[in-house]
N, C-alpha and C. Protein backbone atom coordinates (compact mmCIF):
# COMPACT_ATOMS: atom_id res chain seq x y z
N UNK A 1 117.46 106.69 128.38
CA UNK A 1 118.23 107.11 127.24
C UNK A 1 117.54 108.25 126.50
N UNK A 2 116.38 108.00 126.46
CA UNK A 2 115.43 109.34 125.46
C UNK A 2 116.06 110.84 125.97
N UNK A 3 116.19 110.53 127.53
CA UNK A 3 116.81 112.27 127.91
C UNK A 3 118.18 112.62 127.15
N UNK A 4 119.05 111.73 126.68
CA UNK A 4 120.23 112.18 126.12
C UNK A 4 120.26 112.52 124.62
N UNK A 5 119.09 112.05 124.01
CA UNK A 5 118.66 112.50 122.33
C UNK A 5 117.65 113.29 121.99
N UNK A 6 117.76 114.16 121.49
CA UNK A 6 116.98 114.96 121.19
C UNK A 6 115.61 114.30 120.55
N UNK A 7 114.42 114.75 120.71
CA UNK A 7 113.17 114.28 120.13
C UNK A 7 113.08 113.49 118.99
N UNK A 8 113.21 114.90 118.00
CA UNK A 8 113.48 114.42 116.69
C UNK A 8 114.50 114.28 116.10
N UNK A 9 115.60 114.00 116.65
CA UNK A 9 116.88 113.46 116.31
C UNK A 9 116.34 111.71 116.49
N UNK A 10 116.05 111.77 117.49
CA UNK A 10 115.29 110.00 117.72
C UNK A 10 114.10 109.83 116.81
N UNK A 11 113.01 110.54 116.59
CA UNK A 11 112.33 110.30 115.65
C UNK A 11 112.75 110.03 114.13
N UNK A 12 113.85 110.80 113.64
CA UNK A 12 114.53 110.87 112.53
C UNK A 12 115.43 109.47 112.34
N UNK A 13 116.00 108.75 113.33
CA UNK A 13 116.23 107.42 113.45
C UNK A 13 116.02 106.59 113.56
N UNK A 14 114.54 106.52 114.09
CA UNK A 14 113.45 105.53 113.97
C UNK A 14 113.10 105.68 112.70
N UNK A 15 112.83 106.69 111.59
CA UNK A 15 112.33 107.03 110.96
C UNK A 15 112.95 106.13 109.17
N UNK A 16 113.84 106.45 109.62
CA UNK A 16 115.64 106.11 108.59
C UNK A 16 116.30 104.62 109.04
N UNK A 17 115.62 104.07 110.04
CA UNK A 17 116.56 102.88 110.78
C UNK A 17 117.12 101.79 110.23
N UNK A 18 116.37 101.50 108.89
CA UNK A 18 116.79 99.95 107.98
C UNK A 18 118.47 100.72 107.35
N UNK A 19 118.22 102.43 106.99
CA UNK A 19 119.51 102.53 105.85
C UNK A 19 120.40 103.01 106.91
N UNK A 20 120.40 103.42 107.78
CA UNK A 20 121.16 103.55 109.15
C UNK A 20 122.12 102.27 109.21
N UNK A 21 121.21 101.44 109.66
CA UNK A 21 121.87 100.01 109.58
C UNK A 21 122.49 99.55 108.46
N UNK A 22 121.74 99.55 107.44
CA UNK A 22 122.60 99.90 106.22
C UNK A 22 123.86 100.09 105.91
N UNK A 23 123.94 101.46 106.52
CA UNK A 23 125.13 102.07 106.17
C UNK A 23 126.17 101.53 107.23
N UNK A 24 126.01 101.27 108.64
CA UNK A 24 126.92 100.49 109.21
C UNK A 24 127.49 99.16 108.87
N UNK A 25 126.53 98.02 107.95
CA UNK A 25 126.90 97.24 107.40
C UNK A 25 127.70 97.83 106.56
N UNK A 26 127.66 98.87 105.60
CA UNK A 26 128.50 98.74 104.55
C UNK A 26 130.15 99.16 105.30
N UNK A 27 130.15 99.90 105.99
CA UNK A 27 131.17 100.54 106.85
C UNK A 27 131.72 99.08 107.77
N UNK A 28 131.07 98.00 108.12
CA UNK A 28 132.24 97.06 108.61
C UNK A 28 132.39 96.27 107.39
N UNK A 29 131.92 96.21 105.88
CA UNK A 29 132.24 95.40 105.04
C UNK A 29 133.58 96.15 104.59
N UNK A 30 133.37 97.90 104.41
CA UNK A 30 134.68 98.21 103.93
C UNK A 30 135.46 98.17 105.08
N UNK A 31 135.40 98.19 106.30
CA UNK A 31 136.78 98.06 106.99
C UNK A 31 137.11 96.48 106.70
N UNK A 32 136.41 95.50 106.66
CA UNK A 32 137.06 94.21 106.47
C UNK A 32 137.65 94.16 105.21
N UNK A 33 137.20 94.77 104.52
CA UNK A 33 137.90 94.54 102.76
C UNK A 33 139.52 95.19 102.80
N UNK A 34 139.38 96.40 103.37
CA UNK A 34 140.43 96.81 103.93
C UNK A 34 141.76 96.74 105.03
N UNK A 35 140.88 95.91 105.64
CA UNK A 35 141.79 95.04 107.25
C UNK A 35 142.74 93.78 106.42
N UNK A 36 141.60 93.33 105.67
CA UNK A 36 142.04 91.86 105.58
C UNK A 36 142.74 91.77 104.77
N UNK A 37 142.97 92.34 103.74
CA UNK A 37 144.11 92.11 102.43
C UNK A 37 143.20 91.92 101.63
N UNK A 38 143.60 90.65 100.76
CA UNK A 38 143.33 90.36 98.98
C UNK A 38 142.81 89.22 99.40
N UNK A 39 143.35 87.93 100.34
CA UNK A 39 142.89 86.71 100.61
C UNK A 39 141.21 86.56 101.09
N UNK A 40 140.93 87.71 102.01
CA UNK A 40 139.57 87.18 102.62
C UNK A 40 139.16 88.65 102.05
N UNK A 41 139.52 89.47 101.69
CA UNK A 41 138.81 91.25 101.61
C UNK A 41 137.73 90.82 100.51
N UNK A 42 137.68 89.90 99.91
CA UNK A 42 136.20 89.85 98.98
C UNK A 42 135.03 89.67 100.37
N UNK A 43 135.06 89.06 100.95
CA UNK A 43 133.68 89.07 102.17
C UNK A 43 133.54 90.33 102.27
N UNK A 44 134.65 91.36 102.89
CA UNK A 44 134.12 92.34 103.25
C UNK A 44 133.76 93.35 102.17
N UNK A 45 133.89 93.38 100.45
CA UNK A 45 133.18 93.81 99.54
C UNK A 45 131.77 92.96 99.39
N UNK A 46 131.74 92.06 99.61
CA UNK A 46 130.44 91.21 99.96
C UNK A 46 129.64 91.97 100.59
N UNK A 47 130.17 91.89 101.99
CA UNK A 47 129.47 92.48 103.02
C UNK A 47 129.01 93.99 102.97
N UNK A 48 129.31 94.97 102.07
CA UNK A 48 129.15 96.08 102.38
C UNK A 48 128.33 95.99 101.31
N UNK A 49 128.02 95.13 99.77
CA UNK A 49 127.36 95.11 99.00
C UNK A 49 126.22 94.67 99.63
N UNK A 50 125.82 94.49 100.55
CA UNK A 50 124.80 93.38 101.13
C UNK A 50 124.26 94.90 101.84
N UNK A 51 124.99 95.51 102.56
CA UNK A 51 124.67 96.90 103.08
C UNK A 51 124.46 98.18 102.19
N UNK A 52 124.90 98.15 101.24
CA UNK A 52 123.93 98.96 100.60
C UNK A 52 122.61 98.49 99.79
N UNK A 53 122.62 97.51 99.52
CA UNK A 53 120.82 97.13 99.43
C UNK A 53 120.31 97.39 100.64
N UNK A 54 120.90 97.41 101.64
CA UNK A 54 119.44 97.87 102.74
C UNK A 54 119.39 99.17 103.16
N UNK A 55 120.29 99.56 102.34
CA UNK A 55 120.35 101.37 102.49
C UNK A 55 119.54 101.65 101.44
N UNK A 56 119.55 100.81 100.00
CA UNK A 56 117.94 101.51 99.22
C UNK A 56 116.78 101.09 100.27
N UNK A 57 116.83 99.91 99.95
CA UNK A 57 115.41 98.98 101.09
C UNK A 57 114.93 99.99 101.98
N UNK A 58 115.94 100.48 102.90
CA UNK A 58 115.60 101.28 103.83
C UNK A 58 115.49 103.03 103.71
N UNK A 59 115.90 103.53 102.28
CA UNK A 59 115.63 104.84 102.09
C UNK A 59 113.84 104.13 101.63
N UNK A 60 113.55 103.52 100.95
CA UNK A 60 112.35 103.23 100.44
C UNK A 60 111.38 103.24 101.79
N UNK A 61 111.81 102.53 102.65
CA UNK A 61 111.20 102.27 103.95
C UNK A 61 111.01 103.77 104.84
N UNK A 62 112.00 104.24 104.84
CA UNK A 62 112.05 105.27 105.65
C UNK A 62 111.19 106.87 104.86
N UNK A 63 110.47 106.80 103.60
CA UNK A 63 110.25 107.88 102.77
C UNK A 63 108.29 107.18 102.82
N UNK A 64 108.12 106.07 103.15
CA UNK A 64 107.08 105.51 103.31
C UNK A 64 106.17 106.18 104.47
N UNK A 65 106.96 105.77 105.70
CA UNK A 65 106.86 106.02 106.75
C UNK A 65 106.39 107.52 106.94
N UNK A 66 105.01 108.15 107.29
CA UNK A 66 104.28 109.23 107.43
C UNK A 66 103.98 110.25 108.95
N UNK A 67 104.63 108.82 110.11
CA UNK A 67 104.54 109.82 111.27
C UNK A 67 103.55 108.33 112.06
N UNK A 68 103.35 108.56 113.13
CA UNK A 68 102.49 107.29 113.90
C UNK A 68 101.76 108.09 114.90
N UNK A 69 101.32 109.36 114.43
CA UNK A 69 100.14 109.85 116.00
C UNK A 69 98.86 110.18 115.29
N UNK A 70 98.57 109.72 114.11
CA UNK A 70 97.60 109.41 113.33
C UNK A 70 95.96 108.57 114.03
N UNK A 71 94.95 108.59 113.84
CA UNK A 71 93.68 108.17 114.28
C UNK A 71 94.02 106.38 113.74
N UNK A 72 93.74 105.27 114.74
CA UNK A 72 93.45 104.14 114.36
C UNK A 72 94.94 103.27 114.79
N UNK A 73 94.41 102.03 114.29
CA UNK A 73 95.67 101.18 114.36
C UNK A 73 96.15 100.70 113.51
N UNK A 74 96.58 99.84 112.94
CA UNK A 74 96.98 98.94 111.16
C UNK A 74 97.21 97.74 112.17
N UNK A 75 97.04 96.52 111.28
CA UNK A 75 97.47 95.36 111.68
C UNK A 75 97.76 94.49 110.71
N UNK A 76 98.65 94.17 110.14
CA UNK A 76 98.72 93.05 109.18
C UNK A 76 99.63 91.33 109.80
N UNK A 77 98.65 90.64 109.53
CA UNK A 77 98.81 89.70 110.07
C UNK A 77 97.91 88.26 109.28
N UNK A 78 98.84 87.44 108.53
CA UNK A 78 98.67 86.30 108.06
C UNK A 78 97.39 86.59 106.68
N UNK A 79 97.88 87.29 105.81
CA UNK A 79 97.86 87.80 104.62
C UNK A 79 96.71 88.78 104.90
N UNK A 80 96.61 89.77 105.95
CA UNK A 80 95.28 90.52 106.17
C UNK A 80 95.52 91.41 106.75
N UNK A 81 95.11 92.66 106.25
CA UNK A 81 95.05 94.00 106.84
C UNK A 81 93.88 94.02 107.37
N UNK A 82 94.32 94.56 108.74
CA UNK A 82 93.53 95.35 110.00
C UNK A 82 93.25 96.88 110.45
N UNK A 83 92.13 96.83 110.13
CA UNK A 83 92.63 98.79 110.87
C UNK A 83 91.07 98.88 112.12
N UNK A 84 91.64 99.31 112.62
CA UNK A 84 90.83 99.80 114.10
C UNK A 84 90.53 101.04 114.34
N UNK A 85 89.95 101.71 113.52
CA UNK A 85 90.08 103.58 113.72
C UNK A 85 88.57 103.46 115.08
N UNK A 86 88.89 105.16 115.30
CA UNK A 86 88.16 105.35 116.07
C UNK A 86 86.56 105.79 115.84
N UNK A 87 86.60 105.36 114.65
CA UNK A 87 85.31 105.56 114.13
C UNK A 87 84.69 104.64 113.02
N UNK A 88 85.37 103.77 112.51
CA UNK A 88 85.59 102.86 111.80
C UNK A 88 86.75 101.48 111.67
N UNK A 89 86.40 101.28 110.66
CA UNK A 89 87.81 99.96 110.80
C UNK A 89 87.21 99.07 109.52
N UNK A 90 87.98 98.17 109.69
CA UNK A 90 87.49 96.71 108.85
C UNK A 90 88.73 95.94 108.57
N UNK A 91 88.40 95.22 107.78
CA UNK A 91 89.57 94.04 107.48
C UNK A 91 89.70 93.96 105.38
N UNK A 92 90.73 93.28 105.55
CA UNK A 92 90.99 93.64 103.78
C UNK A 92 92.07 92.22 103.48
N UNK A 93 91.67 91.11 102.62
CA UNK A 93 92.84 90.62 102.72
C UNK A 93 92.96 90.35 101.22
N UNK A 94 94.47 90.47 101.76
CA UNK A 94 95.48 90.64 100.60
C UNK A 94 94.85 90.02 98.98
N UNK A 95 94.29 89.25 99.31
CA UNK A 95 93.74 88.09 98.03
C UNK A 95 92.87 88.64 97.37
N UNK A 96 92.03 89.47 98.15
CA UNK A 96 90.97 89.88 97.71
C UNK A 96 90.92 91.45 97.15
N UNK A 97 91.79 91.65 97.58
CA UNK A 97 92.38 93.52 96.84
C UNK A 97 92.14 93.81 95.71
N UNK A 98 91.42 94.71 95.58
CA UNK A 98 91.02 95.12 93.61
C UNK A 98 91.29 96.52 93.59
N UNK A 99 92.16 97.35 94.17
CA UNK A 99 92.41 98.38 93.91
C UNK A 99 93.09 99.44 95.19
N UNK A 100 94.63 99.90 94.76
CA UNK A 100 94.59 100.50 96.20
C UNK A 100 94.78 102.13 96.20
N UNK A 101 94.47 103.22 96.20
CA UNK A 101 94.05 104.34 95.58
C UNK A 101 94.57 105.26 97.32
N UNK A 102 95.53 106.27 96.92
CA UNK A 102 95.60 107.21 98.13
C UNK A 102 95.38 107.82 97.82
N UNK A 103 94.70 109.06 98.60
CA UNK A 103 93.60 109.87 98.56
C UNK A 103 94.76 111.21 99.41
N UNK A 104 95.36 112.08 99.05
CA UNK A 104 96.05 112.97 99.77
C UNK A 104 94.85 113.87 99.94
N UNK A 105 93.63 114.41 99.35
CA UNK A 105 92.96 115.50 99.72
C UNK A 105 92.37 115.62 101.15
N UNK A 106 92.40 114.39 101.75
CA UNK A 106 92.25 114.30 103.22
C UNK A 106 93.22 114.75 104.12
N UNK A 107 93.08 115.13 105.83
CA UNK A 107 93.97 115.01 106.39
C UNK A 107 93.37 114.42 107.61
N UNK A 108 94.72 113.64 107.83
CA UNK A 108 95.93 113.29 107.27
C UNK A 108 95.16 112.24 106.04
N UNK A 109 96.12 111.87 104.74
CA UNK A 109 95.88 111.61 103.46
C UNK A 109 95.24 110.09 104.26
N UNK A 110 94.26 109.50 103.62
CA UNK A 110 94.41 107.81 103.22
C UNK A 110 94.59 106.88 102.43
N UNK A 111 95.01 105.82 102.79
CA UNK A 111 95.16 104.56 101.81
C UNK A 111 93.12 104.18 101.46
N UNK A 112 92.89 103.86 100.53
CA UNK A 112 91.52 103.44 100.31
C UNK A 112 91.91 101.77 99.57
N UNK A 113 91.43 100.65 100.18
CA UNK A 113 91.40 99.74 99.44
C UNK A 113 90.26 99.02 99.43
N UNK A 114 90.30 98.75 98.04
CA UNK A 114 88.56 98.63 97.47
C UNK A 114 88.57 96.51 97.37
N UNK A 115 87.66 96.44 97.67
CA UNK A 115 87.80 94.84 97.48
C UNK A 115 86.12 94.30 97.09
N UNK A 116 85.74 93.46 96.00
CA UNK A 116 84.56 93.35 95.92
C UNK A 116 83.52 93.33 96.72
N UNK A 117 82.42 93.45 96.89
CA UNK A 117 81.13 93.27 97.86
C UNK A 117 81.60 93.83 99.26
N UNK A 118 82.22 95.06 99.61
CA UNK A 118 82.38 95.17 100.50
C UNK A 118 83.05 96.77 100.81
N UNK A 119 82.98 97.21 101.77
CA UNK A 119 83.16 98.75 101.72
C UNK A 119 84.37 99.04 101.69
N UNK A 120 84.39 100.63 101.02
CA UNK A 120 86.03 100.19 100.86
C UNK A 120 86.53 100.28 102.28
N UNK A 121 87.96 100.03 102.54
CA UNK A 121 89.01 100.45 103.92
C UNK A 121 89.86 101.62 103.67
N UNK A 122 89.04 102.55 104.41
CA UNK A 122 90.50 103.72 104.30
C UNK A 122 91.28 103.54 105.94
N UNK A 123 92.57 104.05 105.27
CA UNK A 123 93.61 103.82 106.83
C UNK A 123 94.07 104.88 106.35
N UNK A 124 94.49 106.06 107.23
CA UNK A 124 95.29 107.23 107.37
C UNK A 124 96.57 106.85 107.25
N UNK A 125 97.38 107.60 106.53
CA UNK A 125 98.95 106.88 106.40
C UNK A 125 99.81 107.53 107.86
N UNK A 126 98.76 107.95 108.74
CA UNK A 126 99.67 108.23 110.20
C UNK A 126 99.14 107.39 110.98
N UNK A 127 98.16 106.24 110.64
CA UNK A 127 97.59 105.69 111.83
C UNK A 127 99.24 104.61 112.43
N UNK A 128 98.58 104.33 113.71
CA UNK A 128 99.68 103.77 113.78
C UNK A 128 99.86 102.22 113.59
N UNK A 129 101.27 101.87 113.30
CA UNK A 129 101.54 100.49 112.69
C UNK A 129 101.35 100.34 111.12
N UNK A 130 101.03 101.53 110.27
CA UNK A 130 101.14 101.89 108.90
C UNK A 130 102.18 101.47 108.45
N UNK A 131 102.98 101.42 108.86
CA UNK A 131 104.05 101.05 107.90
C UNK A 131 103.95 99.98 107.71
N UNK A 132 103.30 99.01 108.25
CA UNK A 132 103.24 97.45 107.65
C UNK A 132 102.54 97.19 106.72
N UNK A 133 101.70 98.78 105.75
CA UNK A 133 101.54 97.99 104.84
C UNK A 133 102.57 98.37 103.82
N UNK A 134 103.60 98.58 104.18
CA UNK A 134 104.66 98.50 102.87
C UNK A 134 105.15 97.16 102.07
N UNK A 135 104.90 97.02 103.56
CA UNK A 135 105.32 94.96 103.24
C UNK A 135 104.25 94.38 102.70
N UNK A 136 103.42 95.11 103.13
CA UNK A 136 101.60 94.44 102.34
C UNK A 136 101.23 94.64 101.48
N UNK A 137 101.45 95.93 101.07
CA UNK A 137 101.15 96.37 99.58
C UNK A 137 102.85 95.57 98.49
N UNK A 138 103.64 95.56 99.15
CA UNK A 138 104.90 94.69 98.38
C UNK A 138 104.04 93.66 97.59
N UNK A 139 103.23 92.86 98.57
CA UNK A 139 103.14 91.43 98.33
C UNK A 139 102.11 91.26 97.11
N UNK A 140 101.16 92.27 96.57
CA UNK A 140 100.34 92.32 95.87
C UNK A 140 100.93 92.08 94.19
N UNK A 141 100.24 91.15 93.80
CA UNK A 141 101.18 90.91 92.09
C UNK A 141 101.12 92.39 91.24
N UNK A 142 102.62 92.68 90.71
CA UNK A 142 102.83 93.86 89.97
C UNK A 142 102.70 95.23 90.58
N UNK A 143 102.93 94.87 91.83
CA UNK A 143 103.03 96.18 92.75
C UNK A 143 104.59 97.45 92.44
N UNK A 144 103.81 98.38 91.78
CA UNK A 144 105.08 99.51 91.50
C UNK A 144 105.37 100.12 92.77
N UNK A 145 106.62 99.50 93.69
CA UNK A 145 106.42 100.61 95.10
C UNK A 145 107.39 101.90 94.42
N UNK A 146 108.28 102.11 93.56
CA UNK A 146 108.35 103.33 93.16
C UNK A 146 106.96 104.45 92.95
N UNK A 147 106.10 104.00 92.20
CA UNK A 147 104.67 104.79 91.23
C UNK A 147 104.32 105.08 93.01
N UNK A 148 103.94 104.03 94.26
CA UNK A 148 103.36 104.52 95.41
C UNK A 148 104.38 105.82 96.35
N UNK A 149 105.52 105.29 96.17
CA UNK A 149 106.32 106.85 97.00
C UNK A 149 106.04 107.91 96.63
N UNK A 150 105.83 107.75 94.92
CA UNK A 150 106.09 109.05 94.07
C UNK A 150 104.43 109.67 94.45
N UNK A 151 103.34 109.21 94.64
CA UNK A 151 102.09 109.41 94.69
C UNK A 151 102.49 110.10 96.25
N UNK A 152 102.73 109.01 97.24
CA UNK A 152 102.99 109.30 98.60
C UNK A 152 103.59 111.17 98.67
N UNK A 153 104.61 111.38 97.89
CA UNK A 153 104.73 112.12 98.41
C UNK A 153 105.01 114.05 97.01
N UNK A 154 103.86 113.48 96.29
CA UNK A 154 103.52 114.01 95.40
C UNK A 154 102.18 115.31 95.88
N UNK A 155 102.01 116.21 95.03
CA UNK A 155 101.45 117.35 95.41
C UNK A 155 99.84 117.25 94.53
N UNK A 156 99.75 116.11 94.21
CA UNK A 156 98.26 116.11 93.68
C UNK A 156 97.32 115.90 95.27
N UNK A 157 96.25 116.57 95.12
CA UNK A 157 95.38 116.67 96.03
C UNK A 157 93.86 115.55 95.86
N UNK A 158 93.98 114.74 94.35
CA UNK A 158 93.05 114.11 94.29
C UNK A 158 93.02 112.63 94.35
N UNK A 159 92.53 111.98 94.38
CA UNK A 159 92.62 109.90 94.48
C UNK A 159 93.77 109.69 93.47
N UNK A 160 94.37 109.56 93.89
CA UNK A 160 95.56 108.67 93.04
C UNK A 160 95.22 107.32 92.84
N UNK A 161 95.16 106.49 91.73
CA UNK A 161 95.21 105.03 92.34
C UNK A 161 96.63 104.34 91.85
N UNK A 162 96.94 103.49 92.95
CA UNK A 162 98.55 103.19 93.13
C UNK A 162 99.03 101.69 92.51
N UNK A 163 97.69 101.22 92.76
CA UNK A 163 98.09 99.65 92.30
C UNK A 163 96.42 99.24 91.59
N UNK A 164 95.89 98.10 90.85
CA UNK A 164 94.70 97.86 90.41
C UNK A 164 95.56 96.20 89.92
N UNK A 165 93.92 95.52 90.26
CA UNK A 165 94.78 94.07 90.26
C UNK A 165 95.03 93.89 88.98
N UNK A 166 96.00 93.45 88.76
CA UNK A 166 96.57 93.19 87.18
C UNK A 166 94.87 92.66 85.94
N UNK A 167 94.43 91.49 86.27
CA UNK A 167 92.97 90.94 85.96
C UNK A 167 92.39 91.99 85.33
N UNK A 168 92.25 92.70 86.00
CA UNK A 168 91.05 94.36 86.27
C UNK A 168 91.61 94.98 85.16
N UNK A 169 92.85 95.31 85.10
CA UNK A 169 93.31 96.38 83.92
C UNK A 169 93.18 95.82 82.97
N UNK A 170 93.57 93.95 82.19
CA UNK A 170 92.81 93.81 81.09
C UNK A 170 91.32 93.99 80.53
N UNK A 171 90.41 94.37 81.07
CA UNK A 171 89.14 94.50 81.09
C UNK A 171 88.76 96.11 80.97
């Protein structure tokens, strides 16, 4: 199939794929709202309301997402980030997070997360399997993922920091 789509026409859909889907949900909720009459057409306003939340979800998802031919791996798995670079790595879990700070003056930019007694973890936001920490950084208490896109894809060149554990900022 790859021979019949263009590169980055396929990259651009991998890229976009949650609001893609999205938007096809909302498109069989309005044809059902529309098929069905007045009796059952609330499901299919249901249904298309259900599809555009994953068309934000997934513009959010898809504006995250930095590219995957980046140095290293990401792994998140059972509350713990993994990264495997080729020159480094370490582990970071979620519990223990005291600060998560992207650094665009690098290239490609990194995530830096700082956690007590221990060095920080930078992960390139192209390594690959990055995008899982969208879901990872989600899970962190008082996580602004608006304040992180806007950093993500903002023109400051110096440490941003994106999240700091709630604890930390009273102090």
């Amino acid at each position: 199939m790859s021979g019949f789509v263009r590169p980055e026409l396929a990259r651009a859909a991998r890229r976009w794929r949650e609001a893609l889907f999205g938007a096809g949900i909302v498109a069989a909720g309005l044809w059902w709202a529309m098929a069905t009459g007045v009796l059952l057409g609330w499901i299919g306003w249901v249904v298309a309301a259900i599809g555009g939340g994953l068309i934000v979800a997934g513009i959010q998802r898809g504006r995250f997402r930095q590219g995957r031919d980046g140095p290293g791996v990401v792994r998140v798995d059972e509350g713990q980030i993994a990264y495997f670079g080729p020159w480094d790595g370490g582990v970071a879990a979620l519990s223990e997070i005291v600060e998560v700070t992207l650094d665009r003056g690098r290239s490609p930019a990194v995530w830096r997360i700082r956690q007590p007694g221990r060095a920080d973890l930078e992960i390139p936001v192209t390594a690959e399997g990055a995008e899982a920490l969208f879901d990872a950084f989600g899970a962190l208490p008082s996580f602004d993922t608006r304040a992180m896109l806007a950093a993500l894809h903002g023109a400051d060149r110096y440490p941003v920091t994106v999240w700091e554990k709630p604890s930390l900022r009273l102090h």
